[in-house]
Protein backbone atom coordinates (compact mmCIF):
# COMPACT_ATOMS: atom_id res chain seq x y z
CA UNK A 1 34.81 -43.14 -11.88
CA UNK A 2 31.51 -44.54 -10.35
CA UNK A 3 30.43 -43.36 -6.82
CA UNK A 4 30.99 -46.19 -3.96
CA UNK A 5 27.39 -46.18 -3.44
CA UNK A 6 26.13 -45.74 -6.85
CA UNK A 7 23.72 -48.98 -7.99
CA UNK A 8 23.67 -49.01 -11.17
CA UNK A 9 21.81 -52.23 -11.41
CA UNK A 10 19.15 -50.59 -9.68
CA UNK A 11 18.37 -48.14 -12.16
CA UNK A 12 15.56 -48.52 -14.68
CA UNK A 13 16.88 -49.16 -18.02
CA UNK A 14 17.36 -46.67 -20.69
CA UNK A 15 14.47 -47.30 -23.32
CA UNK A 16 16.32 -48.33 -26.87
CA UNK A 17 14.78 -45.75 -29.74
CA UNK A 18 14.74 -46.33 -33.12
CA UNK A 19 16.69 -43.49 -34.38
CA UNK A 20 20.03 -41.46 -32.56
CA UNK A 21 20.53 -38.19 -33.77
CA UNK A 22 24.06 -37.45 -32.83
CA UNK A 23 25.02 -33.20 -33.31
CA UNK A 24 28.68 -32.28 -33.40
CA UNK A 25 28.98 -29.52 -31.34
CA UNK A 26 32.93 -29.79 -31.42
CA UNK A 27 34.50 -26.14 -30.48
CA UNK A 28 37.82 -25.08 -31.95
CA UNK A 29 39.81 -21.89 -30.86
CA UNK A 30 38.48 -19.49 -33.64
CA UNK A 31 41.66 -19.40 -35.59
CA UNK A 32 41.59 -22.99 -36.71
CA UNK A 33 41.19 -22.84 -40.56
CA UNK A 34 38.98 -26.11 -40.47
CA UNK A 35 36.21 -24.10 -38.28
CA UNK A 36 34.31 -25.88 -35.79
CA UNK A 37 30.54 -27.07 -35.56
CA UNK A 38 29.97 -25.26 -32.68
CA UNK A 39 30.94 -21.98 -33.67
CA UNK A 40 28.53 -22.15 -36.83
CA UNK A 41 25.22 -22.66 -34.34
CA UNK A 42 25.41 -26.46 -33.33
CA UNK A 43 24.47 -25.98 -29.83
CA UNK A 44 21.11 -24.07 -30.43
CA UNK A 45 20.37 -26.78 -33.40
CA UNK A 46 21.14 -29.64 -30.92
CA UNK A 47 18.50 -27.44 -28.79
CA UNK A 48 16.30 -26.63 -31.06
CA UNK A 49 16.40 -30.41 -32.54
CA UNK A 50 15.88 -32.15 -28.83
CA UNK A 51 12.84 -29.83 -28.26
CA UNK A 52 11.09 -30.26 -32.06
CA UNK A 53 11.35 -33.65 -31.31
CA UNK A 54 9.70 -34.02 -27.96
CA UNK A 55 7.41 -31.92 -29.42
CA UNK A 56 6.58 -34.34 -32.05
CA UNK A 57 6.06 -36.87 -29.41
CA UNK A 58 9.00 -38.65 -30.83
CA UNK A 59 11.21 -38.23 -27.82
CA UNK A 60 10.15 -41.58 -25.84
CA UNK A 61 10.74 -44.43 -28.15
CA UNK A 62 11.64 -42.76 -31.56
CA UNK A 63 14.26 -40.83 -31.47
CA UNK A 64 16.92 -39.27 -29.29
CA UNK A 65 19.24 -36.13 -29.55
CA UNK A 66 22.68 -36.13 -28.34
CA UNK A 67 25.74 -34.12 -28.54
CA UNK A 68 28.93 -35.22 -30.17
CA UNK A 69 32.16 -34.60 -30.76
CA UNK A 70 33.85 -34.42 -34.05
CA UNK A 71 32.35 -35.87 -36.51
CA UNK A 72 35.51 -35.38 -39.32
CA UNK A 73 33.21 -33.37 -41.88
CA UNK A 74 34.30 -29.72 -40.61
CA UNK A 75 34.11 -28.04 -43.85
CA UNK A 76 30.36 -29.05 -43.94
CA UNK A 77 29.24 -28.25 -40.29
CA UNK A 78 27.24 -27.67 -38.86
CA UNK A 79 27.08 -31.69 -39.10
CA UNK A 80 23.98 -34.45 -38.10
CA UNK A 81 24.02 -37.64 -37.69
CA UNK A 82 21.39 -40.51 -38.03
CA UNK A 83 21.86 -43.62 -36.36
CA UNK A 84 21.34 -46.61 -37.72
CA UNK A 85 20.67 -45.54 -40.86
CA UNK A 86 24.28 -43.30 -40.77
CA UNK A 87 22.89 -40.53 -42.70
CA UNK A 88 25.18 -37.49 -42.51
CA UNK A 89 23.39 -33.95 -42.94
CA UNK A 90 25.54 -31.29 -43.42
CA UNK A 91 24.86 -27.54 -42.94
CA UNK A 92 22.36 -27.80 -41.17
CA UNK A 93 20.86 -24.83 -39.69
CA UNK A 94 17.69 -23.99 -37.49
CA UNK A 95 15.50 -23.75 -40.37
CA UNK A 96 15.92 -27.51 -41.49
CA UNK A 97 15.22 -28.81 -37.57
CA UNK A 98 11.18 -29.20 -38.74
CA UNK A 99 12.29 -31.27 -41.77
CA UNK A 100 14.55 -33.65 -39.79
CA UNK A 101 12.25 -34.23 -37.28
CA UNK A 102 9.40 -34.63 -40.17
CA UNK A 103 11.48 -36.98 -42.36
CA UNK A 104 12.11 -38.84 -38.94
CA UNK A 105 8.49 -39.10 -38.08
CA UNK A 106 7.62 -40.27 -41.98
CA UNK A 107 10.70 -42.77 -42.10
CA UNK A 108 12.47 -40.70 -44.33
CA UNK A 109 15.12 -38.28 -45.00
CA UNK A 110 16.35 -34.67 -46.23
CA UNK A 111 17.77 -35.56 -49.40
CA UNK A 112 19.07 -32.17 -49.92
CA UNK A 113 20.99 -32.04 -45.84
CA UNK A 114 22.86 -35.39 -47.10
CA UNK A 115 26.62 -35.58 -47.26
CA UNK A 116 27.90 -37.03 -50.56
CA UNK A 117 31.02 -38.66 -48.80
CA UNK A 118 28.66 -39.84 -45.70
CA UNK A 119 29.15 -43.50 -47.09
CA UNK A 120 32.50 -43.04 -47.66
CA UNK A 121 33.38 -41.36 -44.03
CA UNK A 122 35.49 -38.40 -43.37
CA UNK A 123 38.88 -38.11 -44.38
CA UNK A 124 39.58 -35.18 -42.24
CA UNK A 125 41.74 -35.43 -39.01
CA UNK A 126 39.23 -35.63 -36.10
CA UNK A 127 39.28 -32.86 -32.64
């Protein structure tokens, strides 16, 4: 819920970027068979992701990192997500964060990150 005084209208607009890279950083208890993003390192690649690419100089109008929920392709996880292009990278770990942001910067991708089924959506039961 929005404060009384809050005025929205008033604030600046959020700049639109070109790309959204959405992270899962979904937790499950530890015992859940499907895993979870966050307990295989999603939150320090969402970190490590957000600072490559305001390093870059991408951060303004390129590109912007955010944090997601479930993104139904546990099995694969850590998971990332392109927007618009809805590329799905799976397993992603810290070491791939300088070719995202690279194949970002070029207008490209990391062929070998992409999920096969990323066209086809996830077929396993989202939390």
């Amino acid at each position: 819920m929005l404060d009384a005084g809050c005025r929205c209208s008033d604030d600046p607009p959020v700049p639109p970027r070109n790309h959204y890279i959405f992270v899962c950083t979904n937790r499950r208890p530890d015992d859940d068979p499907r895993g979870s993003c966050a307990a295989r390192g999603s939150l320090q690649l969402f970190a490590a992701l957000k600072s490559e690419i305001a390093r870059a100089g991408l951060a303004k109008v390129e590109a912007r990192c955010c944090q997601s929920s479930c993104l139904d392709h546990c099995a694969e996880g850590p998971i990332v997500l392109l927007e618009p292009e809805h590329v799905v990278y799976k397993h992603v770990t810290l070491g791939d964060v300088a070719d995202i942001v690279e194949a970002l910067r070029v207008g490209s991708r990391v062929d070998r990150l992409v999920a096969k089924s990323a066209s086809s959506g996830g077929n396993e039961e989202s939390g």
